[in-house]
C-alpha atoms as a PDB file:
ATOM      1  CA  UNK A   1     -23.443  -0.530  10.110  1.00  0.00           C
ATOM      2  CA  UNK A   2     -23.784   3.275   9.941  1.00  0.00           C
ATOM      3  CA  UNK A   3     -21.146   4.527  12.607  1.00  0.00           C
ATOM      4  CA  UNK A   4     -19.831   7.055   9.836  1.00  0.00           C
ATOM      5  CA  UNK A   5     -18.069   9.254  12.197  1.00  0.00           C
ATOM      6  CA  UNK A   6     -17.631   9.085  15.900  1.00  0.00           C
ATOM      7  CA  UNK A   7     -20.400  11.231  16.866  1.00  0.00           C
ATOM      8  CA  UNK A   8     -22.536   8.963  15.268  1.00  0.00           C
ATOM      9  CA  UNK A   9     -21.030   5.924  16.230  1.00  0.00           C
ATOM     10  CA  UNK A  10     -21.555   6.908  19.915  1.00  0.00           C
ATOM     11  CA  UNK A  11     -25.316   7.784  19.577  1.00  0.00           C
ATOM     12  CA  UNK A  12     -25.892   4.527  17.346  1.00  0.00           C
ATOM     13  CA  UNK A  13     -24.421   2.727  20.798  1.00  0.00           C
ATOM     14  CA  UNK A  14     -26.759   4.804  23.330  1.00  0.00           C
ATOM     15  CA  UNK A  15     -29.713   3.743  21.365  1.00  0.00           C
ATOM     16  CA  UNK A  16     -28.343   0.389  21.744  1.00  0.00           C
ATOM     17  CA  UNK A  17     -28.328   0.836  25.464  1.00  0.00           C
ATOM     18  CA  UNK A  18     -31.842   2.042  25.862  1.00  0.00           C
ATOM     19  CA  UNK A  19     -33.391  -1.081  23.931  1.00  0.00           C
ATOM     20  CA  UNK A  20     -31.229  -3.145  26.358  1.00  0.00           C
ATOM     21  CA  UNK A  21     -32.345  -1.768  29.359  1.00  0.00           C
ATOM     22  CA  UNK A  22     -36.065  -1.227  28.194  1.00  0.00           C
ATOM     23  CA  UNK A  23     -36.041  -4.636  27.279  1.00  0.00           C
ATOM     24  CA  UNK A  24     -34.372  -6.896  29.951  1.00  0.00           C
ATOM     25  CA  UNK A  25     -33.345  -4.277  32.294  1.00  0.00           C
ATOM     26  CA  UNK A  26     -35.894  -4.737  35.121  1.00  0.00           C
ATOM     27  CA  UNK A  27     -34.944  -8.609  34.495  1.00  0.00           C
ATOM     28  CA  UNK A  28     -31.836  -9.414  37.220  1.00  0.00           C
ATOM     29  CA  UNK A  29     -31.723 -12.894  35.549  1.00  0.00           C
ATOM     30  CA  UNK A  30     -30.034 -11.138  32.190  1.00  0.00           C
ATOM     31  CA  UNK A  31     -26.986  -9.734  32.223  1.00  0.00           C
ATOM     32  CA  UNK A  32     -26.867  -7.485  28.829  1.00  0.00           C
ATOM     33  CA  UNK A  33     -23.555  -5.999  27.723  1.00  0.00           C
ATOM     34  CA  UNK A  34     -23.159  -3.283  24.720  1.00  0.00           C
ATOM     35  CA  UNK A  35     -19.763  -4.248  23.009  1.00  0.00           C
ATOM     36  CA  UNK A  36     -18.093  -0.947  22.400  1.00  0.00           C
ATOM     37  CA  UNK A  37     -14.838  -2.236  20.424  1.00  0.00           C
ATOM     38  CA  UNK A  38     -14.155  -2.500  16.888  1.00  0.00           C
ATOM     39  CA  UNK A  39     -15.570  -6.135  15.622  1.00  0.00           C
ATOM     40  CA  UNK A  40     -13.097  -7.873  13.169  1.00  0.00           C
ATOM     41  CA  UNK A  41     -14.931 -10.999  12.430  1.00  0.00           C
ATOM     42  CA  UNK A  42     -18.430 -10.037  12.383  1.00  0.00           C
ATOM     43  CA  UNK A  43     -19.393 -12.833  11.010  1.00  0.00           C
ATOM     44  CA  UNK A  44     -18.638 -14.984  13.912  1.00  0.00           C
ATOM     45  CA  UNK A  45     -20.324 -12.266  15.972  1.00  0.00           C
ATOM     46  CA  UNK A  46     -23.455 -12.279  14.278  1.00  0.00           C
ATOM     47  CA  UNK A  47     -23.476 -16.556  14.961  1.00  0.00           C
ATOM     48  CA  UNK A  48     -23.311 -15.887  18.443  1.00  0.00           C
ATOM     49  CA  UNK A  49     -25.709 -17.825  20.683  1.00  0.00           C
ATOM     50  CA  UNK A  50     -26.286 -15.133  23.258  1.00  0.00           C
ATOM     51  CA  UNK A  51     -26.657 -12.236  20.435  1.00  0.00           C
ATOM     52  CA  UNK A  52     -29.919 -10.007  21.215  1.00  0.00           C
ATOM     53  CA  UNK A  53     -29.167  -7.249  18.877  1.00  0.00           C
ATOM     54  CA  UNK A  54     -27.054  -6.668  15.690  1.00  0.00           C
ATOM     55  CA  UNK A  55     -27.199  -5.395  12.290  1.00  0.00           C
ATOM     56  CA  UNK A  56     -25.620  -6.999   9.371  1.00  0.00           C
ATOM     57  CA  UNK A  57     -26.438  -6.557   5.699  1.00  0.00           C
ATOM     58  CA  UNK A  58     -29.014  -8.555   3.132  1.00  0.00           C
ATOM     59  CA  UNK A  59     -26.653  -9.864   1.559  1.00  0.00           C
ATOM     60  CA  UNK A  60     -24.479 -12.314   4.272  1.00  0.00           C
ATOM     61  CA  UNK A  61     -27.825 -12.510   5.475  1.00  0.00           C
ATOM     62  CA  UNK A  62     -29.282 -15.141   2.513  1.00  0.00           C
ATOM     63  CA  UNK A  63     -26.104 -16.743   1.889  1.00  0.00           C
ATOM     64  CA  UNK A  64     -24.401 -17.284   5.363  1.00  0.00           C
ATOM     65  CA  UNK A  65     -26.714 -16.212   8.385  1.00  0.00           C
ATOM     66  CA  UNK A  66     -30.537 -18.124   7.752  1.00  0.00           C
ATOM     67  CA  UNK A  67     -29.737 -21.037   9.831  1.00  0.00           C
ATOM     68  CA  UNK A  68     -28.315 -18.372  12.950  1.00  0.00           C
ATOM     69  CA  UNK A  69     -30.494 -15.747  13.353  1.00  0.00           C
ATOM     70  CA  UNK A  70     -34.118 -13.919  13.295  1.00  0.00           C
ATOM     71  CA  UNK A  71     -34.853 -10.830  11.688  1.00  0.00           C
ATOM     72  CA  UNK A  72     -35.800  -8.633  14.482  1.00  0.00           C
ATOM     73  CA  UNK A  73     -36.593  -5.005  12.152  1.00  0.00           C
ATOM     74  CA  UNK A  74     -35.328  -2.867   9.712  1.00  0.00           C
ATOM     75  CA  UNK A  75     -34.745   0.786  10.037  1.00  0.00           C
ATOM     76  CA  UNK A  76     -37.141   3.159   8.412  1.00  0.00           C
ATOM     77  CA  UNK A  77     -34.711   6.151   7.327  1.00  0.00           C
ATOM     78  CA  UNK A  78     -35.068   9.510   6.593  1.00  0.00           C
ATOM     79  CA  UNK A  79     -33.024   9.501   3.575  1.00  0.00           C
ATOM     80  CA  UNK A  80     -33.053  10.454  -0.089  1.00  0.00           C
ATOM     81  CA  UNK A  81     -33.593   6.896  -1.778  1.00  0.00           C
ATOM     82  CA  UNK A  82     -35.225   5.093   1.117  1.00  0.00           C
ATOM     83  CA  UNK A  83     -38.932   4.329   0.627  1.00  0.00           C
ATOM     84  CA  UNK A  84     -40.296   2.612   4.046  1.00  0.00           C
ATOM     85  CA  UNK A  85     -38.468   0.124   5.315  1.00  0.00           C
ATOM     86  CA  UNK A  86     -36.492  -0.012   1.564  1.00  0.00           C
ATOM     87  CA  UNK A  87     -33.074   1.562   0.304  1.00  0.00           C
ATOM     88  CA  UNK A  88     -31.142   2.148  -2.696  1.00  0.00           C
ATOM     89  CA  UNK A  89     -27.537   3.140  -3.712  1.00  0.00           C
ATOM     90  CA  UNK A  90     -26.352   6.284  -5.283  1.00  0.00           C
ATOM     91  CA  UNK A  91     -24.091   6.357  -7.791  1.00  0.00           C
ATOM     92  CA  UNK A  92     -21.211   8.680  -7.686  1.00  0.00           C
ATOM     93  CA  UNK A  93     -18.164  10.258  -9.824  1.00  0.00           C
ATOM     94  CA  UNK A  94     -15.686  12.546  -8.953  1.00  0.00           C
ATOM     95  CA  UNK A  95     -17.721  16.561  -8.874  1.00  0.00           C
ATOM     96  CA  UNK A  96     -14.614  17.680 -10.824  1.00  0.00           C
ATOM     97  CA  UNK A  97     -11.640  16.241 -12.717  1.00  0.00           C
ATOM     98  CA  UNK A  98     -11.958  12.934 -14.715  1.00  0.00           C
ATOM     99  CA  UNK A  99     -15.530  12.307 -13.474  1.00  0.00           C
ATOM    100  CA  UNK A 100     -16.650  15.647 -15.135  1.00  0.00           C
ATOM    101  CA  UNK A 101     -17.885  14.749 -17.655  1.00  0.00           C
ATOM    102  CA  UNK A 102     -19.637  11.287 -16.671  1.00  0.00           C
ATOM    103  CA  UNK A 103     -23.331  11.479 -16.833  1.00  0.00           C
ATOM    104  CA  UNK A 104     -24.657   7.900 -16.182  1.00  0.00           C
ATOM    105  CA  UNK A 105     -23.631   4.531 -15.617  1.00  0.00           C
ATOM    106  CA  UNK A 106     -23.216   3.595 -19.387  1.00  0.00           C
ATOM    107  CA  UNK A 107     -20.176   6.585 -19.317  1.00  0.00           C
ATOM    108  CA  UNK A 108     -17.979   4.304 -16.852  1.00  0.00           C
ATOM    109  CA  UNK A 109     -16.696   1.618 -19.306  1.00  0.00           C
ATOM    110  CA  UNK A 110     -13.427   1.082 -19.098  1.00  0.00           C
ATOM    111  CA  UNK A 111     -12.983   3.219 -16.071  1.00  0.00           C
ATOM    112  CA  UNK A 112     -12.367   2.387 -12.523  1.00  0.00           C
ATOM    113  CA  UNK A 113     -14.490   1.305  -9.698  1.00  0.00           C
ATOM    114  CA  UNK A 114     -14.807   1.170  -5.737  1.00  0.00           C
ATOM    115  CA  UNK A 115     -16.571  -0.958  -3.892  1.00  0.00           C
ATOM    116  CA  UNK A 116     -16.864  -1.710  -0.045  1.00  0.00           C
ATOM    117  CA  UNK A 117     -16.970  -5.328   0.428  1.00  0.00           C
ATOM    118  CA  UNK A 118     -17.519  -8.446  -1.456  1.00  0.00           C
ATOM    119  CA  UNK A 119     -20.557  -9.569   1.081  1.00  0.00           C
ATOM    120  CA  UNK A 120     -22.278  -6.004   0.604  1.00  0.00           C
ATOM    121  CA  UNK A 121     -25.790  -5.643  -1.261  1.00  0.00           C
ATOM    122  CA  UNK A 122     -25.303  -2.149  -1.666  1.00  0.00           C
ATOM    123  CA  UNK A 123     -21.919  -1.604  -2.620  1.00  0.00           C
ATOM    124  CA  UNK A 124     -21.111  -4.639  -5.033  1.00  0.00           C
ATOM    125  CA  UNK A 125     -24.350  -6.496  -5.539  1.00  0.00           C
ATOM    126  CA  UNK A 126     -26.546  -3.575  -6.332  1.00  0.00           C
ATOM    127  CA  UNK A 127     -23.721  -1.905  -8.720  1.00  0.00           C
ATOM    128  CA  UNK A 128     -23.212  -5.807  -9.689  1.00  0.00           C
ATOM    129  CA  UNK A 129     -27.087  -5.571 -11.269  1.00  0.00           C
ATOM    130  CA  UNK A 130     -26.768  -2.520 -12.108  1.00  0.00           C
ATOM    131  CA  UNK A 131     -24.071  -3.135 -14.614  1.00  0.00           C
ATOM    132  CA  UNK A 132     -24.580  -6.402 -16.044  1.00  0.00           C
ATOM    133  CA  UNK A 133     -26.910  -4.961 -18.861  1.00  0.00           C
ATOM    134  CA  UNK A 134     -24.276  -2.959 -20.320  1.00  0.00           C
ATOM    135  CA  UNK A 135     -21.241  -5.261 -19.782  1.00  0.00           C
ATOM    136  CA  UNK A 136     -19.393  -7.220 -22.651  1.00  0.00           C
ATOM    137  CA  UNK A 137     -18.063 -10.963 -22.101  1.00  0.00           C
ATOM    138  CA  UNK A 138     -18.628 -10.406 -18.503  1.00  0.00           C
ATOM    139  CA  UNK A 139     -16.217  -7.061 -18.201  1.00  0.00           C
ATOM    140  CA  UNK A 140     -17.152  -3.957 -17.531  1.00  0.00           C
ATOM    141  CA  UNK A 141     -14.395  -1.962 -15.605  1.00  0.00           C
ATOM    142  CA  UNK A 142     -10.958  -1.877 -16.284  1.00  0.00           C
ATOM    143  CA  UNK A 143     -10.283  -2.336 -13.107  1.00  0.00           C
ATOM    144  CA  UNK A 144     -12.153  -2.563  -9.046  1.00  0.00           C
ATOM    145  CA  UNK A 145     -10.880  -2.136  -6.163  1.00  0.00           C
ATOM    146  CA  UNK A 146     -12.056  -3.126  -2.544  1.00  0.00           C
ATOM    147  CA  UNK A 147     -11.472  -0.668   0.133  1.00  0.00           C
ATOM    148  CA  UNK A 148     -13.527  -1.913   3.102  1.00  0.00           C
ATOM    149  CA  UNK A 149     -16.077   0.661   3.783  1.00  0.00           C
ATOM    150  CA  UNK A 150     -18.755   2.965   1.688  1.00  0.00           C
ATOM    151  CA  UNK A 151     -16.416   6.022   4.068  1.00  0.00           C
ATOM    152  CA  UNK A 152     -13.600   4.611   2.051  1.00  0.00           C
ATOM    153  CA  UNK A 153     -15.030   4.423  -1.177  1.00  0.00           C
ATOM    154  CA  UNK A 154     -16.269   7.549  -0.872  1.00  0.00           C
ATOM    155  CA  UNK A 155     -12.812   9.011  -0.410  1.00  0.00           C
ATOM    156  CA  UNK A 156     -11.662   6.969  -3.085  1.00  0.00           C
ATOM    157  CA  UNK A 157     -13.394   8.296  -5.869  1.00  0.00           C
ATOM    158  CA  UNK A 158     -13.298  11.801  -4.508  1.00  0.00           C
ATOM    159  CA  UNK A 159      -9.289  11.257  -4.523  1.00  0.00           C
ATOM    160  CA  UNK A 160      -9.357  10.295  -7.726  1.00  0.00           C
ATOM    161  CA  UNK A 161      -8.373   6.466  -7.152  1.00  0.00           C
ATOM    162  CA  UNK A 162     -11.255   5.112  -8.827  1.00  0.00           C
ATOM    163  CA  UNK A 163     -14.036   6.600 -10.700  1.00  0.00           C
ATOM    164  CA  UNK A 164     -17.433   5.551  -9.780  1.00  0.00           C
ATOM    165  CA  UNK A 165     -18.460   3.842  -6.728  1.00  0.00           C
ATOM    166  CA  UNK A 166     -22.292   2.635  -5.020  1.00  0.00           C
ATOM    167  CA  UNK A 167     -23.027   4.029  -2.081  1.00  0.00           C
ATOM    168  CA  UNK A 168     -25.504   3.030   0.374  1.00  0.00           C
ATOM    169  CA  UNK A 169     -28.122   6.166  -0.078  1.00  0.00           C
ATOM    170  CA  UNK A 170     -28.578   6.192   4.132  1.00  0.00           C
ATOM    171  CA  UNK A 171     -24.775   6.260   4.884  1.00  0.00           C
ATOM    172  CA  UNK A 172     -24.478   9.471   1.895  1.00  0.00           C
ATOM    173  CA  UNK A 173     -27.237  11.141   3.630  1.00  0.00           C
ATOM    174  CA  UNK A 174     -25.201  10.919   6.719  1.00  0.00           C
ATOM    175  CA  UNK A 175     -22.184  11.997   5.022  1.00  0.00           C
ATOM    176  CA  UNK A 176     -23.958  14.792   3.886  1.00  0.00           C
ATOM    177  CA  UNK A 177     -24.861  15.553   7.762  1.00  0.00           C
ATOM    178  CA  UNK A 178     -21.442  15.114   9.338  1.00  0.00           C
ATOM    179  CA  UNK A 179     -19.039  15.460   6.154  1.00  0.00           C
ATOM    180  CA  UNK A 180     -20.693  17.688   4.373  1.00  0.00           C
ATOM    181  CA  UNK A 181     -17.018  18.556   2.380  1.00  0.00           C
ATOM    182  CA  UNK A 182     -16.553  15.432   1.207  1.00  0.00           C
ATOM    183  CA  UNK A 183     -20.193  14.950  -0.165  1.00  0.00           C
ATOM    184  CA  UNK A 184     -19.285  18.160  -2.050  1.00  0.00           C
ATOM    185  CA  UNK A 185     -16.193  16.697  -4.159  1.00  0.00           C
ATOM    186  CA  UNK A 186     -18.270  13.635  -5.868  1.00  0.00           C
ATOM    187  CA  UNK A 187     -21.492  13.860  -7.870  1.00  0.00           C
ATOM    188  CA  UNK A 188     -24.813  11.624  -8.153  1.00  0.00           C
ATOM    189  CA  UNK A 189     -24.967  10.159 -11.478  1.00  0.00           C
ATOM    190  CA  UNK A 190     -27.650   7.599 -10.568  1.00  0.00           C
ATOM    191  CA  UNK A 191     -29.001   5.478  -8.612  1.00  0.00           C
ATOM    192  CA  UNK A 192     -29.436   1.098  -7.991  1.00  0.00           C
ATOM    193  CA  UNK A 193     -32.498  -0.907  -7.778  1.00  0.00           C
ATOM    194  CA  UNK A 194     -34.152  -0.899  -4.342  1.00  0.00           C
ATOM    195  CA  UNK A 195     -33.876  -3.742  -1.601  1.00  0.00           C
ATOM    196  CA  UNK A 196     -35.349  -3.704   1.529  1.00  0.00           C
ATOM    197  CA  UNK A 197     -32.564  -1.855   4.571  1.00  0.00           C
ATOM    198  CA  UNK A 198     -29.960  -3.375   6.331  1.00  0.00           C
ATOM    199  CA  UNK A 199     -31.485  -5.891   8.968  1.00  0.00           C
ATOM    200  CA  UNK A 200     -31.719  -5.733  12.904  1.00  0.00           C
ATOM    201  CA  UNK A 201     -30.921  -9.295  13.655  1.00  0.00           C
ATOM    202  CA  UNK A 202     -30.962 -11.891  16.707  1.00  0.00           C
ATOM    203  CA  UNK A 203     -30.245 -15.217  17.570  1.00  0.00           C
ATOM    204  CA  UNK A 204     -32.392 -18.266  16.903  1.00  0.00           C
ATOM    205  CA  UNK A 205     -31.999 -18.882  20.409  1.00  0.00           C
ATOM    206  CA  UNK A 206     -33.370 -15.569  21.702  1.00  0.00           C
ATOM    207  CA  UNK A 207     -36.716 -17.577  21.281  1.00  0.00           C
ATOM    208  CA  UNK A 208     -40.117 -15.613  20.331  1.00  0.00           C
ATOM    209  CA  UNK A 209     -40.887 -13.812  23.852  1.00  0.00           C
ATOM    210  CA  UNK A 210     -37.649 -12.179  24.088  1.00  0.00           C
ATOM    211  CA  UNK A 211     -37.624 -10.974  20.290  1.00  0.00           C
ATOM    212  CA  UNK A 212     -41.106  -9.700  20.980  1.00  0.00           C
ATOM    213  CA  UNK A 213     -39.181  -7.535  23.767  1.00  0.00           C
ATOM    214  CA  UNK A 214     -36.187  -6.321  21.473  1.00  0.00           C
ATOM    215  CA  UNK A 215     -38.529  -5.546  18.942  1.00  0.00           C
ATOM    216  CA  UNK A 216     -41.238  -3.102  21.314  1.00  0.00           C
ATOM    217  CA  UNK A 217     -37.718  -1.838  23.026  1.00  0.00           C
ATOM    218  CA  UNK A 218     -36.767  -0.517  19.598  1.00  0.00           C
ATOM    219  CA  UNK A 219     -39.726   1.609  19.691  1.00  0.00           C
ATOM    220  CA  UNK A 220     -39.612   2.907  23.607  1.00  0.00           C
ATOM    221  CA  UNK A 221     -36.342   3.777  22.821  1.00  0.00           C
ATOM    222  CA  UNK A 222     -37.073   5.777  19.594  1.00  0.00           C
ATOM    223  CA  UNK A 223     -39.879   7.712  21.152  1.00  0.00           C
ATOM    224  CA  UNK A 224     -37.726   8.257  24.511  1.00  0.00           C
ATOM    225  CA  UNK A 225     -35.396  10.474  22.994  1.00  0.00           C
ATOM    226  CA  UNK A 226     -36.921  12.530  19.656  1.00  0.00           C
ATOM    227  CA  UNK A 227     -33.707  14.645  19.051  1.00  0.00           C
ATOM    228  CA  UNK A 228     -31.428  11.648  19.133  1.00  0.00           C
ATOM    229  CA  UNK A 229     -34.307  10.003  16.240  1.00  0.00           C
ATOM    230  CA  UNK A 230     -33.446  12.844  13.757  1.00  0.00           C
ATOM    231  CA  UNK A 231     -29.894  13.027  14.228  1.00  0.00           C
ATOM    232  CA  UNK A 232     -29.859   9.142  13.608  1.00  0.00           C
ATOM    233  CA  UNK A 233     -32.889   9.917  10.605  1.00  0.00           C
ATOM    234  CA  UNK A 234     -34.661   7.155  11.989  1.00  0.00           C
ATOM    235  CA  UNK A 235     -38.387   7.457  11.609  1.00  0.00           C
ATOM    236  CA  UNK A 236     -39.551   4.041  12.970  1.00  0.00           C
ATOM    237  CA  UNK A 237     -39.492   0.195  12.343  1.00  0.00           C
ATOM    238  CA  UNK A 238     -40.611  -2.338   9.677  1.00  0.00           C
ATOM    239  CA  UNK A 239     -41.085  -5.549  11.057  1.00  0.00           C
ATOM    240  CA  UNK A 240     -39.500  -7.456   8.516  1.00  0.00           C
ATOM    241  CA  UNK A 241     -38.797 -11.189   7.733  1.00  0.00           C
ATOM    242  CA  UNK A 242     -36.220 -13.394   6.133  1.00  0.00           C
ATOM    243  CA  UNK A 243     -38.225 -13.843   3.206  1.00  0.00           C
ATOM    244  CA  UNK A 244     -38.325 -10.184   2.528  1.00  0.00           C
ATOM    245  CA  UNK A 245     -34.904 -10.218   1.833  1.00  0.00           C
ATOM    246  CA  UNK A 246     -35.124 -12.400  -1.514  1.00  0.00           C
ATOM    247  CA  UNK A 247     -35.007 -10.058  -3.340  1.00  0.00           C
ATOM    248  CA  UNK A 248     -31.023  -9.703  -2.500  1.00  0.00           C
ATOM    249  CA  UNK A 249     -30.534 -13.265  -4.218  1.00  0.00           C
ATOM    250  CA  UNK A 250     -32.707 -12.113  -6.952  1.00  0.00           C
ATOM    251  CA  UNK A 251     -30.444  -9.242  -7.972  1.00  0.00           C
ATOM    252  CA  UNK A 252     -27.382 -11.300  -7.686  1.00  0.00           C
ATOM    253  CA  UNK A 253     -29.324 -14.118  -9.691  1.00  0.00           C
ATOM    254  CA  UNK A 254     -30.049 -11.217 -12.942  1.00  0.00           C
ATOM    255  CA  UNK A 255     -26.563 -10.157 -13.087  1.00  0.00           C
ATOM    256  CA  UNK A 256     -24.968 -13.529 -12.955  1.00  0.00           C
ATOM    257  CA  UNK A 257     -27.739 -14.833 -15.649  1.00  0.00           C
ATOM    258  CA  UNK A 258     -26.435 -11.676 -17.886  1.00  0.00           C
ATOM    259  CA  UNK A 259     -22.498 -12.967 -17.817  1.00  0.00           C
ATOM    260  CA  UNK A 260     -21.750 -10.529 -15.365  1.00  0.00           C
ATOM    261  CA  UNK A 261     -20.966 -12.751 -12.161  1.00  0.00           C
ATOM    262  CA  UNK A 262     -18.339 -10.312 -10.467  1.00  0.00           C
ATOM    263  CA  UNK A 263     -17.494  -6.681 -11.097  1.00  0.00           C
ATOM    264  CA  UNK A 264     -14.731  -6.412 -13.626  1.00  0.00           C
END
């Protein structure tokens, strides 16, 4: 979920090759593949019988994935925002132009958003929650537009197609690594309520010994290569449960109890 740019996208999949080999390498009875192409229906991926390792997002998580999959760990980032195992979303405007003068959240009525994905905690729901105390018959925007990715949105706002957009905090922080210009042309204006990170998921029918070795491979692999840790900001593991992540539900639950039941 956080191959921002190539480079990053190709150390995300080494680190995905270490856990496999740490954890069922020695095994000749398991034949483990790393799928290296661009997924367009991840969520038949993720319902996969034979899936060891994945990552989707809290929120497809509680409505779509409980019945499929384990939660194997989340991430604990090096990133402005995160706390532990937990993450927010920045808000941003455009650093110049029309987002000028835009100093918090309350400033964007009537103006324009970006958001990643209608399934995504931290680019709808969280800005979903975020504005439902200050919108008005259930509108807030004039208008929002989907572009399929926080990179996108990003862009988006900077180009001056929309105005405000949430960002995942650990995917700006990498932005700020690897596109350091385009973190330059938009502006942090605030920031969403917390949730715990993305999830590391599995299939149910991994079964409890082999999610025991996923989970210590994540580890090994961590430790086994210290550079590659920073580079990816990861600092360790939480091992997290489904249960943590009610608090997704929750957030949708305030904003939709407020009027506010999509962003408009």
């Amino acid at each position: 979920m956080y191959n921002v740019t190539p480079t990053l996208g190709a150390l995300w999949r080494t680190f995905a090759q270490d856990v496999a080999t740490l954890a069922f390498g020695e095994d000749p009875a398991n034949e483990v593949s790393v799928l290296d192409e661009p997924l367009r229906e991840l969520r038949k991926f993720w319902r996969r019988g034979d899936l060891l390792l994945s990552q989707t997002c809290g929120y497809p998580l509680v409505h779509e994935l409980r019945d499929h999959v384990d939660v194997v760990a989340a991430p604990i980032f090096d990133a402005h925002g995160c706390n532990g195992a937990r993450y927010r979303s920045v808000l941003v405007v455009r650093a110049s132009g029309r987002g000028h003068g835009i100093d918090r959240l309350a400033d964007c009525r009537g103006l324009r958003a970006a958001y990643n994905d209608d399934d995504s905690n931290s680019g709808m729901n969280a800005l979903r929650h975020a504005v439902a105390p200050h919108a008005r018959g259930g509108r807030f925007f004039a208008s929002a537009v989907r572009t399929g990715s926080h990179l996108r949105s990003l862009r988006t706002v900077a180009d001056g197609g929309a105005d405000v957009a949430a960002i995942d905090c650990v995917t700006f922080a990498f932005v700020q690594d690897e596109l350091p210009d385009l973190a330059k042309r938009v502006r942090v204006i605030g920031v969403t309520a917390s949730a715990p990170g993305l999830p590391l998921i599995a299939s149910r029918a991994l079964g409890p010994e082999r999610l025991s070795r996923v989970r210590d491979a994540l580890d090994a692999a961590l430790s086994a290569d210290p550079e590659r840790a920073r580079r990816l900001r990861v600092r360790g593991f939480a091992r997290l449960a489904y249960s943590d992540y009610a608090e997704v539900a929750l957030l949708e639950r305030d904003a939709i109890a407020r009027g506010y039941a999509t962003l408009a």
